[in-house]
C-alpha atoms as a PDB file:
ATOM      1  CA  UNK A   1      93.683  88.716  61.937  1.00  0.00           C
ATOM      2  CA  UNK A   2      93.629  86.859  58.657  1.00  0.00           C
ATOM      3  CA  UNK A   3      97.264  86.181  57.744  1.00  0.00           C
ATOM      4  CA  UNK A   4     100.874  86.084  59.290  1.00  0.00           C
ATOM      5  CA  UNK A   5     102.425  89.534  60.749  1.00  0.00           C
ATOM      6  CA  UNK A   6     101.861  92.135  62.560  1.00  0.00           C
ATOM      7  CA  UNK A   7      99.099  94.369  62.665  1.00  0.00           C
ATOM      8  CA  UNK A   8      96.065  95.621  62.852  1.00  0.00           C
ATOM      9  CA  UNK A   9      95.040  98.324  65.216  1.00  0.00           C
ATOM     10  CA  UNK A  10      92.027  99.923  66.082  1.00  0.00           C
ATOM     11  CA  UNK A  11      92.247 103.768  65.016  1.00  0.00           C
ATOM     12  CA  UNK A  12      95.185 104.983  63.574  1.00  0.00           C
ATOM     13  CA  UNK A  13      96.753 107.183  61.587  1.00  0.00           C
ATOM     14  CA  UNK A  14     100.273 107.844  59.673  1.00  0.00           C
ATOM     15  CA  UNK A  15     101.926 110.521  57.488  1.00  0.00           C
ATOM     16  CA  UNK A  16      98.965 112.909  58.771  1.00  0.00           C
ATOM     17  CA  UNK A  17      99.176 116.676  60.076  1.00  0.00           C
ATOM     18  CA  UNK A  18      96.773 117.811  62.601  1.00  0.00           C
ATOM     19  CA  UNK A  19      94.916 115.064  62.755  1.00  0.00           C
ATOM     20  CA  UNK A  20      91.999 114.576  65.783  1.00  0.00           C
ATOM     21  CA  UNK A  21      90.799 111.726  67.215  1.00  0.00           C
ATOM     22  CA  UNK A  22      87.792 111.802  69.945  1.00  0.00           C
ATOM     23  CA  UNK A  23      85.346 110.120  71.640  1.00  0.00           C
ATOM     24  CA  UNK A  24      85.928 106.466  70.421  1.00  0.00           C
ATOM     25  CA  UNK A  25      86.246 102.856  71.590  1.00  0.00           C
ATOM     26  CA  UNK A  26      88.631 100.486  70.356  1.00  0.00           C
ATOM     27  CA  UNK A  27      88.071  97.550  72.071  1.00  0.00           C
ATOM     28  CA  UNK A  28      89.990  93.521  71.849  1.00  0.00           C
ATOM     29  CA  UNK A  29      91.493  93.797  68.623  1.00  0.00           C
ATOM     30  CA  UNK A  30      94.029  90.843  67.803  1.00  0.00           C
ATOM     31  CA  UNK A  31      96.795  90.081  65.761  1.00  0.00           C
ATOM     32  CA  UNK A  32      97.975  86.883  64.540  1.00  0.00           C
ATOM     33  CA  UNK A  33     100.458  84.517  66.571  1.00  0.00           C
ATOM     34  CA  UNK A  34     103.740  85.606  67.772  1.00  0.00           C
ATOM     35  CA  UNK A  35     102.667  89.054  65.607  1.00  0.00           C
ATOM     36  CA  UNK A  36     103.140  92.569  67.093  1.00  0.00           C
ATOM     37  CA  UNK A  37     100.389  95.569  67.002  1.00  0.00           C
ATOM     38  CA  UNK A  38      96.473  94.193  67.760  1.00  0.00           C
ATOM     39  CA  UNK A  39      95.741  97.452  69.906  1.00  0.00           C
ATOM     40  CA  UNK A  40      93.674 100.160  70.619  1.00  0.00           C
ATOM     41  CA  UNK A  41      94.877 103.417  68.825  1.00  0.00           C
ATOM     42  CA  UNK A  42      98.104 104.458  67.074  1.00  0.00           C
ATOM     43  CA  UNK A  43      99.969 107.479  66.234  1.00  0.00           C
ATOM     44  CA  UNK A  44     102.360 105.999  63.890  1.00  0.00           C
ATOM     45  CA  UNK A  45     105.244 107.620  61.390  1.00  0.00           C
ATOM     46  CA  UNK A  46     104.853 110.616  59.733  1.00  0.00           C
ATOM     47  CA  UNK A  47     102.430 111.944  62.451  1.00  0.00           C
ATOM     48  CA  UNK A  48     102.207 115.934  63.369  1.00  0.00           C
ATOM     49  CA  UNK A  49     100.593 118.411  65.121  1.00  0.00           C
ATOM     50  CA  UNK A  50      97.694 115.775  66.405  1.00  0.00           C
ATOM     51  CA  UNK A  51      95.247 115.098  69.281  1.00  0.00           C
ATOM     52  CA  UNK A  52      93.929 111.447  70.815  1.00  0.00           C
ATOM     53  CA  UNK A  53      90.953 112.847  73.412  1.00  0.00           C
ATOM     54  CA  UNK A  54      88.197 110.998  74.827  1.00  0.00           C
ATOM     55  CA  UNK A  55      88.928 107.893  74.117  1.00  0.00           C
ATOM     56  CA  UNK A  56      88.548 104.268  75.873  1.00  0.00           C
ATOM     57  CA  UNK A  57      91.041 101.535  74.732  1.00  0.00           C
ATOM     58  CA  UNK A  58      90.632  98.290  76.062  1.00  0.00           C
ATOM     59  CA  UNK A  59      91.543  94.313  76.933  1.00  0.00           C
ATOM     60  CA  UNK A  60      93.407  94.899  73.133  1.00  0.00           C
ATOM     61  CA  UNK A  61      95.596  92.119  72.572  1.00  0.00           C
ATOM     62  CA  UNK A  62      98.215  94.798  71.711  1.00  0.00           C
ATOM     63  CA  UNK A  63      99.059  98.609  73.383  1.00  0.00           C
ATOM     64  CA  UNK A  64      96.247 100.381  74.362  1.00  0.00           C
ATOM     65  CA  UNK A  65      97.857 103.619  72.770  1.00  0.00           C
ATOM     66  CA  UNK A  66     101.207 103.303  70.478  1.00  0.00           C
ATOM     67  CA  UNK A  67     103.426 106.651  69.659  1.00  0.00           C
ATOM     68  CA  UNK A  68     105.183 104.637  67.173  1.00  0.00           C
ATOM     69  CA  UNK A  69     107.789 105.890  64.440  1.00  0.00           C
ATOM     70  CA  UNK A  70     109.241 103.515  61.276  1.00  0.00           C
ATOM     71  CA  UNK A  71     112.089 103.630  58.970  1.00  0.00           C
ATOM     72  CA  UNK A  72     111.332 106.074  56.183  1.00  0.00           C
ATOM     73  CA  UNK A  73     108.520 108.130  57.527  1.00  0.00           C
ATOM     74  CA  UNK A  74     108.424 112.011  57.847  1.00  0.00           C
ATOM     75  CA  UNK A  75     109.539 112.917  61.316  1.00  0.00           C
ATOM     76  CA  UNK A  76     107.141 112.651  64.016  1.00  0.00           C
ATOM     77  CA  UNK A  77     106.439 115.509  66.182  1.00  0.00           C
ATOM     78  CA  UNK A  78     104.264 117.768  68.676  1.00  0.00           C
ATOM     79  CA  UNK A  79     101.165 115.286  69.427  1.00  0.00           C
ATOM     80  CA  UNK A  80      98.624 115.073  72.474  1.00  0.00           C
ATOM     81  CA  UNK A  81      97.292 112.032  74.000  1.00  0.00           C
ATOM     82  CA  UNK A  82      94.923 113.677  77.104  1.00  0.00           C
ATOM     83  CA  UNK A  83      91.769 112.350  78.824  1.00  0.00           C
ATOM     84  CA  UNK A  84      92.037 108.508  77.663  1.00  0.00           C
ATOM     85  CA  UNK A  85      91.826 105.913  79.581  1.00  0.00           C
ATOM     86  CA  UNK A  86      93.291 102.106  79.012  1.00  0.00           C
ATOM     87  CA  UNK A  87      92.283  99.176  80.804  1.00  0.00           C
ATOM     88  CA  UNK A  88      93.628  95.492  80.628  1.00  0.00           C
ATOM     89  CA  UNK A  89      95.688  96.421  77.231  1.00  0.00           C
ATOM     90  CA  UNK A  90      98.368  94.505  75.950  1.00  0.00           C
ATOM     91  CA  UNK A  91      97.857  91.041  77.440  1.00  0.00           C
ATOM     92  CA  UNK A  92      99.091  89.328  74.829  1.00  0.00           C
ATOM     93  CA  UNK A  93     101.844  91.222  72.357  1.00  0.00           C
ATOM     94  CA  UNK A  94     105.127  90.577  73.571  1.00  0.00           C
ATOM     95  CA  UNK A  95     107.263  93.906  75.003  1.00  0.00           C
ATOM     96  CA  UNK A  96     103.907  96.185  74.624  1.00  0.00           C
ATOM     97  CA  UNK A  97     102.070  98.420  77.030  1.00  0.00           C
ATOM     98  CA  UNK A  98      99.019 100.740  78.358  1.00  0.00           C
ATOM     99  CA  UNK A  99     101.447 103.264  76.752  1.00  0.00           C
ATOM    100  CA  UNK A 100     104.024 101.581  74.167  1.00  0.00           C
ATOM    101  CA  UNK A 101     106.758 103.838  72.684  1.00  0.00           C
ATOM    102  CA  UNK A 102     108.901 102.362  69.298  1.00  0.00           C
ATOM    103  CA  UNK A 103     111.370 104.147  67.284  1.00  0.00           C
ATOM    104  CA  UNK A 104     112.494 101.918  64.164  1.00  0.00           C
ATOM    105  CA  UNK A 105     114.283 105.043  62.669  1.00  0.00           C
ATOM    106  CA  UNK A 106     117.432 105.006  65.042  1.00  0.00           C
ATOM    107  CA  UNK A 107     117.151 108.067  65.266  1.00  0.00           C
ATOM    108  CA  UNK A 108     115.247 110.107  68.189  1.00  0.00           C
ATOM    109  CA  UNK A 109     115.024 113.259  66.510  1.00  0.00           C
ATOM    110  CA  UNK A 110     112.896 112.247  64.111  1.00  0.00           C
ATOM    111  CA  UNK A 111     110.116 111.114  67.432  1.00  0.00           C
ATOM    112  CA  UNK A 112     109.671 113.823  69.351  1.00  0.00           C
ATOM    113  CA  UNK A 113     107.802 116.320  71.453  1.00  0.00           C
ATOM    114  CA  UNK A 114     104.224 114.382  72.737  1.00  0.00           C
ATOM    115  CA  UNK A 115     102.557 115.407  75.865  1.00  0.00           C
ATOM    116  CA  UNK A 116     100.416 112.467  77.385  1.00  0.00           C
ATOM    117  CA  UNK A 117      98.328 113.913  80.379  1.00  0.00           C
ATOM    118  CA  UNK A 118      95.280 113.449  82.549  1.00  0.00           C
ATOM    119  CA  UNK A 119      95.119 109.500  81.462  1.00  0.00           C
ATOM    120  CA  UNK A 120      94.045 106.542  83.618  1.00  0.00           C
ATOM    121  CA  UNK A 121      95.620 103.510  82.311  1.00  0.00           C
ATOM    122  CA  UNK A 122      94.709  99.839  84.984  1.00  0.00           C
ATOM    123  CA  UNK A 123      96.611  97.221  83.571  1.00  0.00           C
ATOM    124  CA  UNK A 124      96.313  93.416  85.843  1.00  0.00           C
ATOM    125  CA  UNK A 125      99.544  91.974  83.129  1.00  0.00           C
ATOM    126  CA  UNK A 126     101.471  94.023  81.609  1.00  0.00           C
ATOM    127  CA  UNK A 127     103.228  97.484  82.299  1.00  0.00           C
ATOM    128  CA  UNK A 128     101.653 101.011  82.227  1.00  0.00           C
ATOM    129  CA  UNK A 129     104.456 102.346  80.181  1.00  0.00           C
ATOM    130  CA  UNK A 130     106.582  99.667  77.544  1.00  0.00           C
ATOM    131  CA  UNK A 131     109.919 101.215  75.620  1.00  0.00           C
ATOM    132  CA  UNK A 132     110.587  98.815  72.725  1.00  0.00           C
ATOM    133  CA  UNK A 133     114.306  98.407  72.841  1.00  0.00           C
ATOM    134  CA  UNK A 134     114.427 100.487  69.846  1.00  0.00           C
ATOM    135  CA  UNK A 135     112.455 103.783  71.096  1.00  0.00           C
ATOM    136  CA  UNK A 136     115.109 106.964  70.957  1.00  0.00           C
ATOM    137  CA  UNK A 137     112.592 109.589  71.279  1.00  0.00           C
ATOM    138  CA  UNK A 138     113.017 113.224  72.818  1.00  0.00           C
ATOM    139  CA  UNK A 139     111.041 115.591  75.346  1.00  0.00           C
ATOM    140  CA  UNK A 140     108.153 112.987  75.537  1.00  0.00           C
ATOM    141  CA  UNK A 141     106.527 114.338  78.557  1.00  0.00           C
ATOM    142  CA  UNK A 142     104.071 111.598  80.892  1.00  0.00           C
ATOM    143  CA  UNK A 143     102.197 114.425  83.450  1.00  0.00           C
ATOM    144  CA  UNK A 144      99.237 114.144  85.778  1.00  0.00           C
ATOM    145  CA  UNK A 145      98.052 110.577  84.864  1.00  0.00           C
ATOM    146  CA  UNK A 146      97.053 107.947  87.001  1.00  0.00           C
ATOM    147  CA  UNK A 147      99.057 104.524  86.278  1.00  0.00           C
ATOM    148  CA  UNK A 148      97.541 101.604  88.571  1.00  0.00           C
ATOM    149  CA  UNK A 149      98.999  98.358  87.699  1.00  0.00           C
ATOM    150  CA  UNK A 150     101.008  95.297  89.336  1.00  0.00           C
ATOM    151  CA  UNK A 151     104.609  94.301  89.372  1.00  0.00           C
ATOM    152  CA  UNK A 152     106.897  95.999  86.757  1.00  0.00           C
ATOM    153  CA  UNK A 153     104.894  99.441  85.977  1.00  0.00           C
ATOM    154  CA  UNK A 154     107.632 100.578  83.409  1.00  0.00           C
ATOM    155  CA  UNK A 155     109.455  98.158  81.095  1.00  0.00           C
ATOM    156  CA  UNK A 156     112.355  98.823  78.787  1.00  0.00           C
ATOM    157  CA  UNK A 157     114.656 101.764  79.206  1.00  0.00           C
ATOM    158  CA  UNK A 158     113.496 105.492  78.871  1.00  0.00           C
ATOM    159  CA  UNK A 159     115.407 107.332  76.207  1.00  0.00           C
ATOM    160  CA  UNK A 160     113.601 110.408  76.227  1.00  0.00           C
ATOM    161  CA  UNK A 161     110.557 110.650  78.619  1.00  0.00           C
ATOM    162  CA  UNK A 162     109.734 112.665  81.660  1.00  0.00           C
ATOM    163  CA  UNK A 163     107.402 111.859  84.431  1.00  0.00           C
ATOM    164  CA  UNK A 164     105.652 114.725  86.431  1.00  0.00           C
ATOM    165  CA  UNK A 165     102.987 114.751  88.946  1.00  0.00           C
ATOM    166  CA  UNK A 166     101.039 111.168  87.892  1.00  0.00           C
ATOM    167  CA  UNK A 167     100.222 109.001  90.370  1.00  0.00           C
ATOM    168  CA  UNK A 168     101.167 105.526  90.907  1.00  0.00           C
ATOM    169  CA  UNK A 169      99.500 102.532  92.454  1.00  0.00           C
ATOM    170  CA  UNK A 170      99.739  98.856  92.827  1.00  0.00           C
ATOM    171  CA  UNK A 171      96.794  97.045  92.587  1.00  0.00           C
ATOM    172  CA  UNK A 172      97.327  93.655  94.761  1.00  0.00           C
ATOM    173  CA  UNK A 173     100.703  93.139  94.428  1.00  0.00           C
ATOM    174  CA  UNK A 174     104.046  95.378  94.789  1.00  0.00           C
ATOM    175  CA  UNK A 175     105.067  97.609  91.702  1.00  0.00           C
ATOM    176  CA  UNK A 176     108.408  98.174  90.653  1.00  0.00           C
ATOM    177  CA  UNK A 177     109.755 101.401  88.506  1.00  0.00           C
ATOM    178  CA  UNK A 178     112.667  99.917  86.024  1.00  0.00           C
ATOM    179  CA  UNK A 179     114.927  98.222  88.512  1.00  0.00           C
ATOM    180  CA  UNK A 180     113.925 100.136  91.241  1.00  0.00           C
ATOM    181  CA  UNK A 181     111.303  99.430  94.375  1.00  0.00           C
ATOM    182  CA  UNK A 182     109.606 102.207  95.226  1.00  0.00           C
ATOM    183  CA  UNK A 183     108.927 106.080  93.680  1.00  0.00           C
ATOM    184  CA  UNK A 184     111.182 107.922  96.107  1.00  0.00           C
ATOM    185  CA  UNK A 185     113.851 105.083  95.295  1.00  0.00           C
ATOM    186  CA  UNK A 186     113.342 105.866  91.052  1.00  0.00           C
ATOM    187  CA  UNK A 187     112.958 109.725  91.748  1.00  0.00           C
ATOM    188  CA  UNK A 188     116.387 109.694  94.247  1.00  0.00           C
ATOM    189  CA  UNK A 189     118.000 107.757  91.295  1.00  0.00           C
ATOM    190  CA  UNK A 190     116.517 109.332  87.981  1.00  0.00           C
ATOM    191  CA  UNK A 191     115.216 112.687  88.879  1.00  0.00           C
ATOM    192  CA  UNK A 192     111.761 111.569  87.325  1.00  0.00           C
ATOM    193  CA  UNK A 193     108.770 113.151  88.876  1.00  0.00           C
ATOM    194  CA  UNK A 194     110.913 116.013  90.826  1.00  0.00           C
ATOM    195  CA  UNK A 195     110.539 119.615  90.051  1.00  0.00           C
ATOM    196  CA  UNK A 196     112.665 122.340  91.657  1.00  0.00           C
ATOM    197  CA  UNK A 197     114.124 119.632  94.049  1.00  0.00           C
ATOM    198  CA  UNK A 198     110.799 118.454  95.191  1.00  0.00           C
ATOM    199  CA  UNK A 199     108.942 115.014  94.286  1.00  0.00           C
ATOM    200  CA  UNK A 200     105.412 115.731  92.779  1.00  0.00           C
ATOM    201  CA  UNK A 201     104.440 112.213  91.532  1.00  0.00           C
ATOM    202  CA  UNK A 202     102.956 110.194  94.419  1.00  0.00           C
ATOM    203  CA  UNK A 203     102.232 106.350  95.022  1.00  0.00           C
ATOM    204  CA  UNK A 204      99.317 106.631  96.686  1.00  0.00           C
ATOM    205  CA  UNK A 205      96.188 105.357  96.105  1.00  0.00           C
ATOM    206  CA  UNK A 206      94.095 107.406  93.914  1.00  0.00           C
ATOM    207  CA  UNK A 207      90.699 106.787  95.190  1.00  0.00           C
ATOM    208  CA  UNK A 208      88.619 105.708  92.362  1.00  0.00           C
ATOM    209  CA  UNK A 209      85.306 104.664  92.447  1.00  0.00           C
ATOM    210  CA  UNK A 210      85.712 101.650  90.681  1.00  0.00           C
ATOM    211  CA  UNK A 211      85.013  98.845  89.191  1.00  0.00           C
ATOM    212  CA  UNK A 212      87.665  99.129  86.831  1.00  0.00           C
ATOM    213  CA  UNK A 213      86.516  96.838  84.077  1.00  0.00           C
ATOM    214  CA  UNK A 214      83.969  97.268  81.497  1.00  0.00           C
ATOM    215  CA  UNK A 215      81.921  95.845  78.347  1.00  0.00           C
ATOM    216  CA  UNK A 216      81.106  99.336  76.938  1.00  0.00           C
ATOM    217  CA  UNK A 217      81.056  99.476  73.518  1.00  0.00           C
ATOM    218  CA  UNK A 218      78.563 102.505  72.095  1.00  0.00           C
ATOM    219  CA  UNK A 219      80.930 105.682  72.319  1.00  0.00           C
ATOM    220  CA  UNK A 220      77.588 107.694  73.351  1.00  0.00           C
ATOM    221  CA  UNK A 221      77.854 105.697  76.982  1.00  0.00           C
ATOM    222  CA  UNK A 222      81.684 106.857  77.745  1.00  0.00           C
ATOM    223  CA  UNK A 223      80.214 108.850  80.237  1.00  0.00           C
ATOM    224  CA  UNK A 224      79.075 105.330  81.884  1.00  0.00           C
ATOM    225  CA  UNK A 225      82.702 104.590  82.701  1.00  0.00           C
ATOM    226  CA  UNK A 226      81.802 105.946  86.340  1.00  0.00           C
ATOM    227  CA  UNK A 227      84.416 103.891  87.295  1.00  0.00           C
ATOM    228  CA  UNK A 228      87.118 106.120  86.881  1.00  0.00           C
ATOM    229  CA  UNK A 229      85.488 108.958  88.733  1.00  0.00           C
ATOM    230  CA  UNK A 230      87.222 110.005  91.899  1.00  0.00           C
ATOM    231  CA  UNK A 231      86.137 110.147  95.310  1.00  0.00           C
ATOM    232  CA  UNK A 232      85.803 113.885  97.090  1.00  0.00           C
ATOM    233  CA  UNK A 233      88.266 112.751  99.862  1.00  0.00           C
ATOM    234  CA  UNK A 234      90.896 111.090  97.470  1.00  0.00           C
ATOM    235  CA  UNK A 235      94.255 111.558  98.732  1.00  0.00           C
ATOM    236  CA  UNK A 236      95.413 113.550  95.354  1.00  0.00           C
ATOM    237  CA  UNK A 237      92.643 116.334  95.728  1.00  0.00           C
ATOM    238  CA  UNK A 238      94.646 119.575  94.592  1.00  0.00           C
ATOM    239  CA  UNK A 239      97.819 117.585  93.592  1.00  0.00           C
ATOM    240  CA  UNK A 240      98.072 118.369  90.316  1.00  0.00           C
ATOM    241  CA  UNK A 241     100.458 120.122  88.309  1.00  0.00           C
ATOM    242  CA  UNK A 242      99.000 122.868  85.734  1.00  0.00           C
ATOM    243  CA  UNK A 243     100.192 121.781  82.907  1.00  0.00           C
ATOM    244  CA  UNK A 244     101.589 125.066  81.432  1.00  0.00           C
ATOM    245  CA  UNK A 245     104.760 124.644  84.307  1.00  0.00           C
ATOM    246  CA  UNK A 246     106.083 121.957  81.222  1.00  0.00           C
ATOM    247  CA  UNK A 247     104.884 122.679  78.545  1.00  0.00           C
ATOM    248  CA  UNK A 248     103.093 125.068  76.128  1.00  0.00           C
ATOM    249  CA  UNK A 249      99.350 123.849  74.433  1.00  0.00           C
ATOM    250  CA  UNK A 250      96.023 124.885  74.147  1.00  0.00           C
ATOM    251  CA  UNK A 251      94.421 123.531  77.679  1.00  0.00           C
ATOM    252  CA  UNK A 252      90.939 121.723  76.932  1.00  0.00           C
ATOM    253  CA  UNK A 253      87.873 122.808  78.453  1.00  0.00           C
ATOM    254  CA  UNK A 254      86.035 119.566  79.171  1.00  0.00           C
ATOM    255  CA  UNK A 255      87.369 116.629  80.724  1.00  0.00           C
ATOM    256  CA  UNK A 256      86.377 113.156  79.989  1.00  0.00           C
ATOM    257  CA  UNK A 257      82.538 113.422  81.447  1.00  0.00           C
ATOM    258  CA  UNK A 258      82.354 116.740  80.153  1.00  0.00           C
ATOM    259  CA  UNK A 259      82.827 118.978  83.069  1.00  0.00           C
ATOM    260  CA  UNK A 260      84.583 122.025  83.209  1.00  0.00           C
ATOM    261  CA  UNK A 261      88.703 122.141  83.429  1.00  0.00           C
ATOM    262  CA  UNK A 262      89.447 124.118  86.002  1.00  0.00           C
ATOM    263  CA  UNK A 263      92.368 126.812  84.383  1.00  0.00           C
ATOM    264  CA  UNK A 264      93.478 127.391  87.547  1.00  0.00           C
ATOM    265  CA  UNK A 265      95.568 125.748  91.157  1.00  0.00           C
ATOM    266  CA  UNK A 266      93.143 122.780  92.506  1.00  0.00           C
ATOM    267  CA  UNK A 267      93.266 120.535  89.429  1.00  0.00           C
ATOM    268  CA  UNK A 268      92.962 116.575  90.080  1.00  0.00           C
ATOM    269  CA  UNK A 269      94.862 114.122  88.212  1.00  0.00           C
ATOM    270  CA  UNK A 270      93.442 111.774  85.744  1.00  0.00           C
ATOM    271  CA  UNK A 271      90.499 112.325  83.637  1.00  0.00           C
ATOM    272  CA  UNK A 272      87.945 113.519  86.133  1.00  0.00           C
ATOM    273  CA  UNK A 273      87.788 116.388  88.316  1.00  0.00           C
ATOM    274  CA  UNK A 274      86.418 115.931  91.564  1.00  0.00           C
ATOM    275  CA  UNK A 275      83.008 117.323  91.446  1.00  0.00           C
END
């Protein structure tokens, strides 16, 4: 980062319609001192009808992936962020996260409508999920990820988002959702990850292979990230939810190591399914 300010990231793009982004590595960017931004990928204002698959973000100074919106630009709308995976992101930028949601526009119709599934985000510092205190956004919907994390796994305060059917774990230390404890606790208070009455997110441990960290940087070895594969006796075989019980998209048919989806009950959370 040459000068004062914020900035850069990775792979981004703004003011775009339909825009796809796949298979790519974006890997300890920086920016300068005291500045925000330095991660992984961005979807920032003006962005539409657009996909983030496939990707690995990681040990970025800044987010791993920012849904970001700023005074002036078009409204932001119906985008995808599915089979990524974050690790160690945002050490460094103050308030930011795996998953970092800003709204500078005031004004949350103008960020709406993203559906963030089958992710893995492991963060050791920071939170899973960061709201900047300016991040009015609607029908922002967080579904079958894994989060694994320590102490505070959500910062800020939610102004839009619902959580269904990820999975939550702590990973040496107690995690905390907002100012709450434990999932049941959040879920009793919120009504985040119930459906019909009924709890479907789970803190539990996922039962990945591990080890979580890595030093890959050719996008033709993401299927090295082995890591992130699950075991065949994980606790969350056949947990979870299809997808089309929230929302309405085109399913893909390859996950992250390019196996089949499966269409129907039986899916896995997270970017693997269990072989």
């Amino acid at each position: 980062m040459p000068r004062l300010g914020n900035g850069p990231v990775g792979i981004w793009a703004w003011e775009s319609d339909h825009v796809l982004i796949q298979y790519c590595i974006s890997y300890r960017n920086k920016t300068s001192n005291g500045g925000k931004d330095g991660g992984g990928f961005d979807f920032d204002g003006g962005v539409t009808n657009s996909i983030l698959q496939y990707c690995l973000s990681y040990e970025n100074q800044g987010a791993g992936y920012g849904l970001f919106q700023y005074p002036g630009a078009s409204d932001w709308s119906n985008n995808i962020i599915r089979y990524c995976v974050s690790i160690d992101d945002a050490h460094t930028t103050e308030g930011a996260g795996s998953f970092f949601i800003w709204n500078g526009s005031g004004e949350s119709r103008q960020l709406t409508n993203c559906y963030i599934y089958n992710n893995v985000a492991y963060n050791s510092s920071a939170p899973v999920i960061s709201f900047e205190n300016a991040s009015k956004h609607e029908n922002f919907i967080f579904g079958n990820n894994i989060f694994i994390g320590t102490g505070q796994m959500i910062d800020g305060k939610n102004k839009g988002s619902m959580f269904l059917g990820n999975v939550w774990w702590g990973s040496g230390e107690k995690i905390k959702f907002m100012d709450h404890n434990n999932l049941s606790e959040w879920a009793a208070a919120t009504g985040q990850e119930t459906l019909k009455g009924l709890i479907v997110g789970c803190q539990v441990d996922p039962g990945l292979k591990g080890p979580f960290l890595t030093d890959i940087t050719d996008p033709y070895m993401l299927n090295a990230l082995t890591g992130y594969t699950l075991f065949p006796d994980t606790h969350i075989k056949n947990r979870g939810l299809d997808t089309k019980t929230f929302f309405v998209t085109d399913l893909p048919e390859r996950d992250f190591y390019g196996n089949p989806v499966p269409l129907g009950p039986g899916r896995e959370p997270g970017i693997h399914e269990i072989e």
